[in-house]
C-alpha atoms as a PDB file:
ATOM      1  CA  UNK A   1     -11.693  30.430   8.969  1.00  0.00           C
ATOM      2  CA  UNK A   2      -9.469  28.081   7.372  1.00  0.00           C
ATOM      3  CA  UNK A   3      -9.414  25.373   9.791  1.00  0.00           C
ATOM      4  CA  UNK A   4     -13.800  26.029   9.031  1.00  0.00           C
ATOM      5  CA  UNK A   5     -12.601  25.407   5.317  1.00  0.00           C
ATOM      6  CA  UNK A   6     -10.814  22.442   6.325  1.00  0.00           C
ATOM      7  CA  UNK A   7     -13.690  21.010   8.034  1.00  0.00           C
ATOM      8  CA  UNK A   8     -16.296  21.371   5.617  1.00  0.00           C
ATOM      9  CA  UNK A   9     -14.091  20.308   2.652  1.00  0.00           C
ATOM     10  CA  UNK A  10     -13.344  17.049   4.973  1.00  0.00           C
ATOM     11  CA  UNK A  11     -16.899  16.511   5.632  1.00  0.00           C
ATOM     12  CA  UNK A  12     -17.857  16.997   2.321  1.00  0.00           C
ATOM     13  CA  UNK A  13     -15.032  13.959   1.653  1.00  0.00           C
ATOM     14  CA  UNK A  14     -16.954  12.070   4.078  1.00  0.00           C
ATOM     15  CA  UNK A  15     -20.221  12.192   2.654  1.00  0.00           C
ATOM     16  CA  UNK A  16     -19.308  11.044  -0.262  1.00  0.00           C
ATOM     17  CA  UNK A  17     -18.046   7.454   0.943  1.00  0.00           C
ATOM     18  CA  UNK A  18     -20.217   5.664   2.957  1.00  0.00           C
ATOM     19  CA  UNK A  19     -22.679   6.428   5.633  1.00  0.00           C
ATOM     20  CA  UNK A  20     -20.628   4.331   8.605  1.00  0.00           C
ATOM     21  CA  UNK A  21     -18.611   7.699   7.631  1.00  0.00           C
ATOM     22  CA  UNK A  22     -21.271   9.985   8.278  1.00  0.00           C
ATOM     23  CA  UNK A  23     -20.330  12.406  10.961  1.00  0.00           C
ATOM     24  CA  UNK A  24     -22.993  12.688  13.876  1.00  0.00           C
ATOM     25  CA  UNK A  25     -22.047  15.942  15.583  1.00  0.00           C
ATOM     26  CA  UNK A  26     -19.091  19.000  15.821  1.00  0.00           C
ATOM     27  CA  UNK A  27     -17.248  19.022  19.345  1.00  0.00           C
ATOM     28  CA  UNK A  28     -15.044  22.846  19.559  1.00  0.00           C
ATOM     29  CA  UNK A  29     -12.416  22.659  22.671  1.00  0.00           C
ATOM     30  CA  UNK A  30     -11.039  25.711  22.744  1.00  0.00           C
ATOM     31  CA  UNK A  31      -9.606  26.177  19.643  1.00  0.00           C
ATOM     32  CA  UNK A  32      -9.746  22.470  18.307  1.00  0.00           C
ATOM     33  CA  UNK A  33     -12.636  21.441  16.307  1.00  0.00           C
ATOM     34  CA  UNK A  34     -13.850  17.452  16.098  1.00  0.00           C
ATOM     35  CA  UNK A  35     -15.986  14.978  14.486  1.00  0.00           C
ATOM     36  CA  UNK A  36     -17.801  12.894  16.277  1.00  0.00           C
ATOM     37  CA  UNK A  37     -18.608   9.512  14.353  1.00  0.00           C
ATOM     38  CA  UNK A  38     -20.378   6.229  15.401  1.00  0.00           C
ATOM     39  CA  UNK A  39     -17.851   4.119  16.880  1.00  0.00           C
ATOM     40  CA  UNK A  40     -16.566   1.099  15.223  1.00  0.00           C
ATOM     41  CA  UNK A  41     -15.933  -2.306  17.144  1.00  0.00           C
ATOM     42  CA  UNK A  42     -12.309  -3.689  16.368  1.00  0.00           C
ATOM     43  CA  UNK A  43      -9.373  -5.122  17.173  1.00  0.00           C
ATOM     44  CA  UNK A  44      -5.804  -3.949  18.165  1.00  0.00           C
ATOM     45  CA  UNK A  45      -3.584  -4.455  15.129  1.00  0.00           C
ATOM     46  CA  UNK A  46      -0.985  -6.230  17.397  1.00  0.00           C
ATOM     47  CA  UNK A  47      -3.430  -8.801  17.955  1.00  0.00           C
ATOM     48  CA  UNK A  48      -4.759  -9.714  14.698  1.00  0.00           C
ATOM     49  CA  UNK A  49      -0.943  -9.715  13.609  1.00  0.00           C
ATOM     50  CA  UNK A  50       0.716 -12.334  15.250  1.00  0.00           C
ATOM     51  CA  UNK A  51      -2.969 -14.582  14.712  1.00  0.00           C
ATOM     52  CA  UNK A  52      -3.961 -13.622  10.635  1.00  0.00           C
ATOM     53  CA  UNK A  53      -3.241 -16.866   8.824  1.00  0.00           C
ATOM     54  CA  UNK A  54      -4.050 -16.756   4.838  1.00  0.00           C
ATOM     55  CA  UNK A  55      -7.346 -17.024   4.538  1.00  0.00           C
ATOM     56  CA  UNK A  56      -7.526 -14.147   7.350  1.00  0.00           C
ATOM     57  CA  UNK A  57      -5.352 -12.089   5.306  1.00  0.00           C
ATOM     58  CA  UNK A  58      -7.345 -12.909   2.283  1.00  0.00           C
ATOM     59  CA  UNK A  59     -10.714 -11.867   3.606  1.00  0.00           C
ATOM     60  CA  UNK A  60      -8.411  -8.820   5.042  1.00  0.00           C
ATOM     61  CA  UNK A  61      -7.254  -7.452   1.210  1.00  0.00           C
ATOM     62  CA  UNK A  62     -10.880  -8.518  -0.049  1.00  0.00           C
ATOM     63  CA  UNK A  63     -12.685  -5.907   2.005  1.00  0.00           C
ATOM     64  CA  UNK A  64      -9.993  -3.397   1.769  1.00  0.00           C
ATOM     65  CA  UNK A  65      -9.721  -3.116  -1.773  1.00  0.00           C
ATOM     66  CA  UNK A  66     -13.833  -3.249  -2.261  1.00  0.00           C
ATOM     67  CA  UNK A  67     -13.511   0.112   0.276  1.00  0.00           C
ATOM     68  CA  UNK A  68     -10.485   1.172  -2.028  1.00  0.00           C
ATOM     69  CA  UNK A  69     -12.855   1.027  -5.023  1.00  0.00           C
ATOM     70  CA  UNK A  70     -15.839   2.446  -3.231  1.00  0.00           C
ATOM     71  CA  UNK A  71     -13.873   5.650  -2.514  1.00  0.00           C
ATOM     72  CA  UNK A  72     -12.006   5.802  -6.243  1.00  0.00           C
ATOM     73  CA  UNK A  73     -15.292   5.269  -7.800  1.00  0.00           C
ATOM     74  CA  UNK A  74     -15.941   8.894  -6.490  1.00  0.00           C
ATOM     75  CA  UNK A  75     -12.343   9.973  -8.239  1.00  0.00           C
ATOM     76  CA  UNK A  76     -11.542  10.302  -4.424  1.00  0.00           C
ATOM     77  CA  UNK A  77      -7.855   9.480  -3.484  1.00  0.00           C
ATOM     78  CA  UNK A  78      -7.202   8.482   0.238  1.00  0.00           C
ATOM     79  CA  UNK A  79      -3.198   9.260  -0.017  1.00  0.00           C
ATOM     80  CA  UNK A  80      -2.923   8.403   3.529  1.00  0.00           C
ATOM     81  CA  UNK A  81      -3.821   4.141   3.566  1.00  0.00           C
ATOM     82  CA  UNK A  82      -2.028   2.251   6.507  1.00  0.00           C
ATOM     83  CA  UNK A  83      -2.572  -0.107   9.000  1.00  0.00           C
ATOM     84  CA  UNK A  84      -3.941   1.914  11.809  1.00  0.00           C
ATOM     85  CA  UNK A  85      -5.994   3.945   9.112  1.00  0.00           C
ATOM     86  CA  UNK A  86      -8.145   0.775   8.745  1.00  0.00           C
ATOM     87  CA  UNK A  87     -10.398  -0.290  11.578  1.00  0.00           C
ATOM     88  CA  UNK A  88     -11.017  -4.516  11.068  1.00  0.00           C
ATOM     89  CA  UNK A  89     -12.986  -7.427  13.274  1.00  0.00           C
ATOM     90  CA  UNK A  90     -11.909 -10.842  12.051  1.00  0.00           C
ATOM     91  CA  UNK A  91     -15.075 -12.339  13.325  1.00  0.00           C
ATOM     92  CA  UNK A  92     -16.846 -10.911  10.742  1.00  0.00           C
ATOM     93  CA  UNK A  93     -14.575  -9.322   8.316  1.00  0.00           C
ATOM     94  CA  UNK A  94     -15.752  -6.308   8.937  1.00  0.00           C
ATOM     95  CA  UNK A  95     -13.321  -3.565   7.826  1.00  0.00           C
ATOM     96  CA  UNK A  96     -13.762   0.287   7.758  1.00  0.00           C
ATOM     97  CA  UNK A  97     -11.231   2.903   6.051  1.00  0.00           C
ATOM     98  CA  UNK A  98     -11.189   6.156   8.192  1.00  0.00           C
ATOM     99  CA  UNK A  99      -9.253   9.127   8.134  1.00  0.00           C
ATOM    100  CA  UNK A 100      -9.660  11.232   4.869  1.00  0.00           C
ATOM    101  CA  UNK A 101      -7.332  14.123   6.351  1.00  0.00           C
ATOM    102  CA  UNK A 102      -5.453  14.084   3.218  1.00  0.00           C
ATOM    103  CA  UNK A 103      -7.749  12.592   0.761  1.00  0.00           C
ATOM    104  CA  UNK A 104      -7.896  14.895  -2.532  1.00  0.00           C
ATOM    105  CA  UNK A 105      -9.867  14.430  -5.882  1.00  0.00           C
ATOM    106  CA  UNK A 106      -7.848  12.877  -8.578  1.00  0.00           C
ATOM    107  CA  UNK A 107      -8.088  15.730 -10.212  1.00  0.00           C
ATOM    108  CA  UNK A 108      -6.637  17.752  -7.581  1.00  0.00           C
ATOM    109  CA  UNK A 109      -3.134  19.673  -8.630  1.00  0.00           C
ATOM    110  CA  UNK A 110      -1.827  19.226  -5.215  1.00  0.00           C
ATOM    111  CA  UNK A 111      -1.649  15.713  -4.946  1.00  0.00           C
ATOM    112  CA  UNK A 112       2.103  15.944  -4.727  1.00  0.00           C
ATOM    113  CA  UNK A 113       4.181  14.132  -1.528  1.00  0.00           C
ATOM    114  CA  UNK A 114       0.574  13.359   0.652  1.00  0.00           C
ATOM    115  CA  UNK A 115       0.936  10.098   2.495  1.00  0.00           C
ATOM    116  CA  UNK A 116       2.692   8.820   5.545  1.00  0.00           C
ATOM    117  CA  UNK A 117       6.941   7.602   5.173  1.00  0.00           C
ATOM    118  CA  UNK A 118       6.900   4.033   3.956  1.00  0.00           C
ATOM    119  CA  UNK A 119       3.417   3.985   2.678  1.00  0.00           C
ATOM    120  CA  UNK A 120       3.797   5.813  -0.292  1.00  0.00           C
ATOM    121  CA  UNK A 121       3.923   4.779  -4.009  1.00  0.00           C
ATOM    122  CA  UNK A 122       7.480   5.462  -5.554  1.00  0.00           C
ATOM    123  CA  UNK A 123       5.330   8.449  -7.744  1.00  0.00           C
ATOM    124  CA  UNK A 124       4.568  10.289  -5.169  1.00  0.00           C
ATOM    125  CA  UNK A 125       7.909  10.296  -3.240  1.00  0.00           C
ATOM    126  CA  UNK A 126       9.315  11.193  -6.583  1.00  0.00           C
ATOM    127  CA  UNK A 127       6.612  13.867  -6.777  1.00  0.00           C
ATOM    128  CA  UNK A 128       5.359  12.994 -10.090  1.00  0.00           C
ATOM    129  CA  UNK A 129       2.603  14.602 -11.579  1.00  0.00           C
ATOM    130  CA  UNK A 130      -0.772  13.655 -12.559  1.00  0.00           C
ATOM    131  CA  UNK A 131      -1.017  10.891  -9.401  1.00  0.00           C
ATOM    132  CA  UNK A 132      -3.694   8.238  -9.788  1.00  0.00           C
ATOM    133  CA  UNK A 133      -5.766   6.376  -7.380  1.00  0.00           C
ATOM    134  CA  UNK A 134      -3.470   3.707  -7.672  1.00  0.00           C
ATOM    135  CA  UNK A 135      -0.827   5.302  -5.113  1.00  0.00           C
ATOM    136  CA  UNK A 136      -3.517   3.827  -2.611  1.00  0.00           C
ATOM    137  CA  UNK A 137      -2.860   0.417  -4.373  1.00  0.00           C
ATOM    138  CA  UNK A 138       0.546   0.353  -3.383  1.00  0.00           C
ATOM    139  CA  UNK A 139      -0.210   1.275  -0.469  1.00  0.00           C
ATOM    140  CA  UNK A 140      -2.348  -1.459  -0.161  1.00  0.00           C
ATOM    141  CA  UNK A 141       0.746  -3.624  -1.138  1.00  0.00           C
ATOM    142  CA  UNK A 142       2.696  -2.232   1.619  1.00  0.00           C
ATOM    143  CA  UNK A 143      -0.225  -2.761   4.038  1.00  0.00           C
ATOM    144  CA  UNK A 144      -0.101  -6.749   2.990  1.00  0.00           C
ATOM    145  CA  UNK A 145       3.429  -6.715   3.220  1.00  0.00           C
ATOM    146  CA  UNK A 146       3.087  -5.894   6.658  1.00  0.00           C
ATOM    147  CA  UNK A 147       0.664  -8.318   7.896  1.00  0.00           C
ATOM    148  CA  UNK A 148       3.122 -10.865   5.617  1.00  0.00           C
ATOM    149  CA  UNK A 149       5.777 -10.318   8.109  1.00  0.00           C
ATOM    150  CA  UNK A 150       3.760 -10.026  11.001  1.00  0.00           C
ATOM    151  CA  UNK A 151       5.097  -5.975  11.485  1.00  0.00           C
ATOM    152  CA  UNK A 152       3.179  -2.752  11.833  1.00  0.00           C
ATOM    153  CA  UNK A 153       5.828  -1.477   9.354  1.00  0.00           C
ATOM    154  CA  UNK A 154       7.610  -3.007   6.360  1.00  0.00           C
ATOM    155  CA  UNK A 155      11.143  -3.026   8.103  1.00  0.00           C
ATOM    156  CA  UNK A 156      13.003  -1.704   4.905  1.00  0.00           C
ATOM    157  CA  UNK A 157      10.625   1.521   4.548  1.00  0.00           C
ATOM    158  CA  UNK A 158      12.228   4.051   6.882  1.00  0.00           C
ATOM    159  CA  UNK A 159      13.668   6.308   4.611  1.00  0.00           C
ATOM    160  CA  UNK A 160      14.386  10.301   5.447  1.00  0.00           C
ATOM    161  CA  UNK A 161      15.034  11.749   2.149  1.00  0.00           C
ATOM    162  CA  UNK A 162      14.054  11.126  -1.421  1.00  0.00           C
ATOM    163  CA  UNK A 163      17.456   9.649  -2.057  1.00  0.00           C
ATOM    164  CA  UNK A 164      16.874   7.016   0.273  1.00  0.00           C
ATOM    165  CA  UNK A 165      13.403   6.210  -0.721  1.00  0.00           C
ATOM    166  CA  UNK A 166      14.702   5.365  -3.863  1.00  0.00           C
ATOM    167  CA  UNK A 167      17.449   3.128  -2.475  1.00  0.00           C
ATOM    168  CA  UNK A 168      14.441   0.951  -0.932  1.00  0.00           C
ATOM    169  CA  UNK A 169      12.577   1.071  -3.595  1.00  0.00           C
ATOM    170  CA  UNK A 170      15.659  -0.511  -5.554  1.00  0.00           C
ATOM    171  CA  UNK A 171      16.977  -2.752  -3.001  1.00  0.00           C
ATOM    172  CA  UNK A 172      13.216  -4.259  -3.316  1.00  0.00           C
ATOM    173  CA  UNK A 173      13.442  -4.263  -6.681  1.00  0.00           C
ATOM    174  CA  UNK A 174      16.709  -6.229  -6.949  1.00  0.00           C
ATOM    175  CA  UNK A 175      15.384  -8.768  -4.502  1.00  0.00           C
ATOM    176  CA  UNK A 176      12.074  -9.821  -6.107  1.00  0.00           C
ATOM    177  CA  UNK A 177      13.080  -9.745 -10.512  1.00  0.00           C
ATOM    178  CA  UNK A 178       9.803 -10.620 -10.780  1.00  0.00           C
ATOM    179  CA  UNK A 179       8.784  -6.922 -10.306  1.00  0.00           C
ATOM    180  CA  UNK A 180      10.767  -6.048 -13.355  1.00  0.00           C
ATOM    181  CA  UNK A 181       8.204  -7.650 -15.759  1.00  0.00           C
ATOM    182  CA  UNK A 182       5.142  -5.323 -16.880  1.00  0.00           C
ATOM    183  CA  UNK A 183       1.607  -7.036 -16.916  1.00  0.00           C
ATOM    184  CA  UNK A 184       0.174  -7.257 -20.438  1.00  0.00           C
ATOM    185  CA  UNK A 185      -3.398  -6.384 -20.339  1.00  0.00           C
ATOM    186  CA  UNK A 186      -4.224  -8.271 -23.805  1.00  0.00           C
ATOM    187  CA  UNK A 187      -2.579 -11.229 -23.340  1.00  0.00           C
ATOM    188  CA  UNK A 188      -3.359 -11.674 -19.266  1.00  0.00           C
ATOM    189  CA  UNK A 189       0.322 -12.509 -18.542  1.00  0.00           C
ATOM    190  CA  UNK A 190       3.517 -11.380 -17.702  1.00  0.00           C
ATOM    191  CA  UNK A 191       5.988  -9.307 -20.495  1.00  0.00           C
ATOM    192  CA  UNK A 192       8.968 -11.387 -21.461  1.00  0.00           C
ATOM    193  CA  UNK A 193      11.838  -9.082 -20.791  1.00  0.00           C
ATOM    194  CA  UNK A 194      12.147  -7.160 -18.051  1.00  0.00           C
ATOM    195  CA  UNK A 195      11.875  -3.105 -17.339  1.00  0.00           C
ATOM    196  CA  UNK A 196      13.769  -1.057 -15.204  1.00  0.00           C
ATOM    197  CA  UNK A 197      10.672   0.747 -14.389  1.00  0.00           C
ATOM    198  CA  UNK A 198      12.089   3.159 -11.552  1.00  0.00           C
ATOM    199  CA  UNK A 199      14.174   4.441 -13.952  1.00  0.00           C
ATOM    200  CA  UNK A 200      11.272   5.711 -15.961  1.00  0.00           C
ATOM    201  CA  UNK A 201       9.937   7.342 -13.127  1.00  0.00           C
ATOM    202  CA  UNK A 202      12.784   9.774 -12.275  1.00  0.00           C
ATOM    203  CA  UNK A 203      13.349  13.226 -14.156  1.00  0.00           C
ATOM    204  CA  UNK A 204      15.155  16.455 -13.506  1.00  0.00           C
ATOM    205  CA  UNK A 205      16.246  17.490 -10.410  1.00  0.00           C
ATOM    206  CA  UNK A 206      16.074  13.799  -8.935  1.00  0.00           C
ATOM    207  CA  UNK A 207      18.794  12.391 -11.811  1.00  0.00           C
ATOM    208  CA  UNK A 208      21.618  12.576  -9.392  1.00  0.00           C
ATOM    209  CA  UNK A 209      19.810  11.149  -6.346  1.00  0.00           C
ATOM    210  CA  UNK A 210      18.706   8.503  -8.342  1.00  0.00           C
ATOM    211  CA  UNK A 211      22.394   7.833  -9.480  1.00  0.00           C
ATOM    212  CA  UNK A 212      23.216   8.197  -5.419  1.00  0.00           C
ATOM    213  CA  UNK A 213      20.688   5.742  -4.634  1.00  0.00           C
ATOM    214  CA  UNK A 214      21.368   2.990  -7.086  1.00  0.00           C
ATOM    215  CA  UNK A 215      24.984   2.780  -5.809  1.00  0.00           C
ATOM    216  CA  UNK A 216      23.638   3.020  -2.322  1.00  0.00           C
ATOM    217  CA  UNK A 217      21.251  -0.232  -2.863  1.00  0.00           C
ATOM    218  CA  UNK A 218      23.890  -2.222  -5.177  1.00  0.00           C
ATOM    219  CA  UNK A 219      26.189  -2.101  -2.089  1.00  0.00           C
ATOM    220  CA  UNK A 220      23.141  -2.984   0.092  1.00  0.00           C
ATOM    221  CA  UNK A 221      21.679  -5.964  -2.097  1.00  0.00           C
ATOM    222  CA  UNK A 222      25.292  -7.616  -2.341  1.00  0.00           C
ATOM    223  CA  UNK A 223      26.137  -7.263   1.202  1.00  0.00           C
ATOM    224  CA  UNK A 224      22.898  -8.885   1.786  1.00  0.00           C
ATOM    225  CA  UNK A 225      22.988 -11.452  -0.441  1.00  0.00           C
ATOM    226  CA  UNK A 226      19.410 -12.219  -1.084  1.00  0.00           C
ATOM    227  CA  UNK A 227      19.200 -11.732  -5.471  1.00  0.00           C
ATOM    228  CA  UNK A 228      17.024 -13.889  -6.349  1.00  0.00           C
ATOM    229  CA  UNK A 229      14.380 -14.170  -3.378  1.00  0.00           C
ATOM    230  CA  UNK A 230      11.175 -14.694  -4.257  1.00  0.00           C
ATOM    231  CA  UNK A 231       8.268 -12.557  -2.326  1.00  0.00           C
ATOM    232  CA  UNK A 232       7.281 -15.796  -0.391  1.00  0.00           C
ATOM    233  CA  UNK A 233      11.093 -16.322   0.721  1.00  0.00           C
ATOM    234  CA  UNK A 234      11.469 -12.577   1.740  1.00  0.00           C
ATOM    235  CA  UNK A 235       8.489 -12.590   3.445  1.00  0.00           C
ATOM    236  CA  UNK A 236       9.640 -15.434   5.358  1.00  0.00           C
ATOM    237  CA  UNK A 237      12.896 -14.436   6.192  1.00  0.00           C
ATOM    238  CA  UNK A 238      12.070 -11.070   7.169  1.00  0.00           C
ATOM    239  CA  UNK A 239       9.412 -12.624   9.837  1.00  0.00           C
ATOM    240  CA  UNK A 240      12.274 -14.686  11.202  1.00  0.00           C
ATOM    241  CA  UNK A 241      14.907 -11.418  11.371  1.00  0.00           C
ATOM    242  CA  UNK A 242      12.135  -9.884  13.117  1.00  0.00           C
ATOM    243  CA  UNK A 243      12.267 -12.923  16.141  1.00  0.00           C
ATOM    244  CA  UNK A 244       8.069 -14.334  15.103  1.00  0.00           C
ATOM    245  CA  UNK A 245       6.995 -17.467  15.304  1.00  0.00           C
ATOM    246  CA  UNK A 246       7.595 -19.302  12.085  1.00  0.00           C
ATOM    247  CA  UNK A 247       5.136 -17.453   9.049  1.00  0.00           C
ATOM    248  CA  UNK A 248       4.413 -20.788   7.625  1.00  0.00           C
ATOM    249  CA  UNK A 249       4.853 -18.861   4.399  1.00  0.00           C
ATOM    250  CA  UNK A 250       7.716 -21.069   4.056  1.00  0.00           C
ATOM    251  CA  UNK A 251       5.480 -24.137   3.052  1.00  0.00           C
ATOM    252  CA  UNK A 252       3.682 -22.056   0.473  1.00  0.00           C
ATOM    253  CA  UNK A 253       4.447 -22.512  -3.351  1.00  0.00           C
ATOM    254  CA  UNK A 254       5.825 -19.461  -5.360  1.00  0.00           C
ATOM    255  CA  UNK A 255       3.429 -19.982  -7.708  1.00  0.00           C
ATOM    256  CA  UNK A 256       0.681 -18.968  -5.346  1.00  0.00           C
ATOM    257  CA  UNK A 257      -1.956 -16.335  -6.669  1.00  0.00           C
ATOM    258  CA  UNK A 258      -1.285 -14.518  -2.785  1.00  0.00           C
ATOM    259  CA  UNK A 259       2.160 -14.061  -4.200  1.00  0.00           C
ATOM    260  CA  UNK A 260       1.077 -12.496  -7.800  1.00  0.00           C
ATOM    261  CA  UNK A 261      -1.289 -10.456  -6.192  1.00  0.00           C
ATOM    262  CA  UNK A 262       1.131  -8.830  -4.189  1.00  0.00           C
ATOM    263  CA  UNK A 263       3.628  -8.304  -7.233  1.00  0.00           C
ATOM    264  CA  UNK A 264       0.745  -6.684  -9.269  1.00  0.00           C
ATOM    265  CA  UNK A 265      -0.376  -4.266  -6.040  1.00  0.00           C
ATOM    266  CA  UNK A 266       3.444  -3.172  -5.531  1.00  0.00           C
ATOM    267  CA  UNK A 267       4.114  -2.421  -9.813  1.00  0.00           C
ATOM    268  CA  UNK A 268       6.199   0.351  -9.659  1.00  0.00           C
ATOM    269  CA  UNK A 269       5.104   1.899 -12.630  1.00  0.00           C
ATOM    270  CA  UNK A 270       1.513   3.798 -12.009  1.00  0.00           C
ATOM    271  CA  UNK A 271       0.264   2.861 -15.252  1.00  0.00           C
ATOM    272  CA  UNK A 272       0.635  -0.506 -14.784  1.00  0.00           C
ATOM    273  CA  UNK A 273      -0.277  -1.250 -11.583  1.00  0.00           C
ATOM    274  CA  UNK A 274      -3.492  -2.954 -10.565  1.00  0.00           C
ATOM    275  CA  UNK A 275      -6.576  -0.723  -9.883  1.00  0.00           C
ATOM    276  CA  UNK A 276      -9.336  -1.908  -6.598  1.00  0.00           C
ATOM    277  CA  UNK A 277     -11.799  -3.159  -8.986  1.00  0.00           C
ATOM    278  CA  UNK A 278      -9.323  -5.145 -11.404  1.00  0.00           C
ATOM    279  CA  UNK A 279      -7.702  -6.840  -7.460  1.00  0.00           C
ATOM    280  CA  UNK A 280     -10.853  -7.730  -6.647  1.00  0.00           C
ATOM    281  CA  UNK A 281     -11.387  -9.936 -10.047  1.00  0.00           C
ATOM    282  CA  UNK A 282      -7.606 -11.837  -8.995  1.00  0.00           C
ATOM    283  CA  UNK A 283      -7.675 -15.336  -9.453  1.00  0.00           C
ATOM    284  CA  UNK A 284      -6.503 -15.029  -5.442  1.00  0.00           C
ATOM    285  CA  UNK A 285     -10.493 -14.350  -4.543  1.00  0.00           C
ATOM    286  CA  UNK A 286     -11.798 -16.136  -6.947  1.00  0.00           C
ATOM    287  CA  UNK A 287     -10.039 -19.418  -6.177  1.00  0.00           C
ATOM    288  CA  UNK A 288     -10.189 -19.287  -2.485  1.00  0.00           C
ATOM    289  CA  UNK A 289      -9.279 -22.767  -0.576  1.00  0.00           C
ATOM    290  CA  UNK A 290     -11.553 -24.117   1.638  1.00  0.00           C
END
């Protein structure tokens, strides 16, 4: 009975996306139960990878986030968005977000923790209440990230405990200053001093992990010696660590809207991070190079 529940309440999810999504019959083996959906044509991830230059990556994010905003327009979260959750052809961009296993209304209590180790927003690792559709946001992020350094996971997510998420979440943090600096609606720029905005997002019981973890990454970031890195130089290095061909990120300028993009997807305060519609409106579509 409850895996019937299940079934029906992920159909119902279904139903309300798309009709690519549409489920086309019920297959029981033994006691397993599964949908049977038209079949998408796509590409290994390993392959599109190692060949996605920028303007692949752009049209990438573009039809990402207009799925991201197709499903939040329903007050749908996905809470589970990751590379092999996304289905993608480069011939013709065509991109389809499956998997709504864990995908909850926004106004769901028990959005708490859902989402897969090193995809998650910093809010829901922390278990913060009142979660937003833009934990899939940052997920996005970390999904560009990846593709950035030319890896099916962002090499510094692979933490085991909440204490160690945290760490990551600094040691990024204390690489890239830039993600210090809150987005001011009104004025369409940048705040002029800088926010520890992690900080904000700890309370109670995680106080003395969050003290754990911050001497945990200061030890890290100085050992590493990378303050100061930009998200283009990071990205860079990181696809060089990992033994790829050169990124050719290298020869692109900070300044970059690919760059601010990312910063504004990866915000580490909910409130302030970009929503899917607001992406789609970046200067980074909307000034696309020839």
């Amino acid at each position: 009975m409850h895996i019937l529940l299940g079934l029906r309440r992920y159909v119902y999810m279904l139903m309300q996306i798309s009709s690519p999504l549409a489920p086309e019959g019920l297959i029981q083996f033994e006691d397993q139960l599964a949908l049977v959906l038209s079949f998408m044509v796509h590409e290994p991830w390993q392959n599109l990878l190692h060949n996605f230059n920028k303007n692949d990556i752009r049209d990438f994010m573009q039809q990402l986030l207009i799925a991201l905003k197709e499903v939040h327009q329903k007050g749908l979260i996905h809470h589970d968005v990751k590379l092999s959750n996304i289905l993608y052809t480069r011939k013709d961009c065509a991109c389809l977000l499956v998997d709504f296993g864990l995908a909850r209304n926004e106004m769901d209590p028990q959005n708490n923790h859902r989402g897969t180790k090193g995809f998650r927003a910093p809010e829901v690792v922390l278990g913060r209440q009142g979660q937003t559709t833009t934990v899939d946001l940052w997920s996005a992020g970390v999904v560009m990230m990846c593709i950035l350094c030319r890896s099916h996971r962002f090499p510094w997510f692979t933490h085991k405990d909440t204490a160690t998420a945290v760490m990551e979440f600094r040691c990024l943090r204390a690489h890239i200053k830039q993600m210090d600096f809150s987005w001011v609606k009104q004025n369409q720029s940048y705040s002029k001093e800088p926010v520890d905005k992690l900080s904000q997002l700890t309370f109670g019981k995680q106080k003395n992990d969050f003290a754990q973890a911050d001497q945990k990454a200061a030890s890290f970031y100085r050992t590493a010696g990378a303050v100061g890195w930009t998200w283009r130089t990071l990205m860079h290095q990181l696809v060089i660590q990992g033994d790829q061909n050169d990124s050719g990120w290298e020869c692109t300028a900070d300044s970059d809207p690919m760059w601010d993009l990312l910063n504004r997807l990866l915000d580490v305060d909910p409130d302030n991070r970009i929503s899917a519609d607001e992406a789609l409106k970046h200067p980074w579509f909307v000034t696309r190079s020839l």
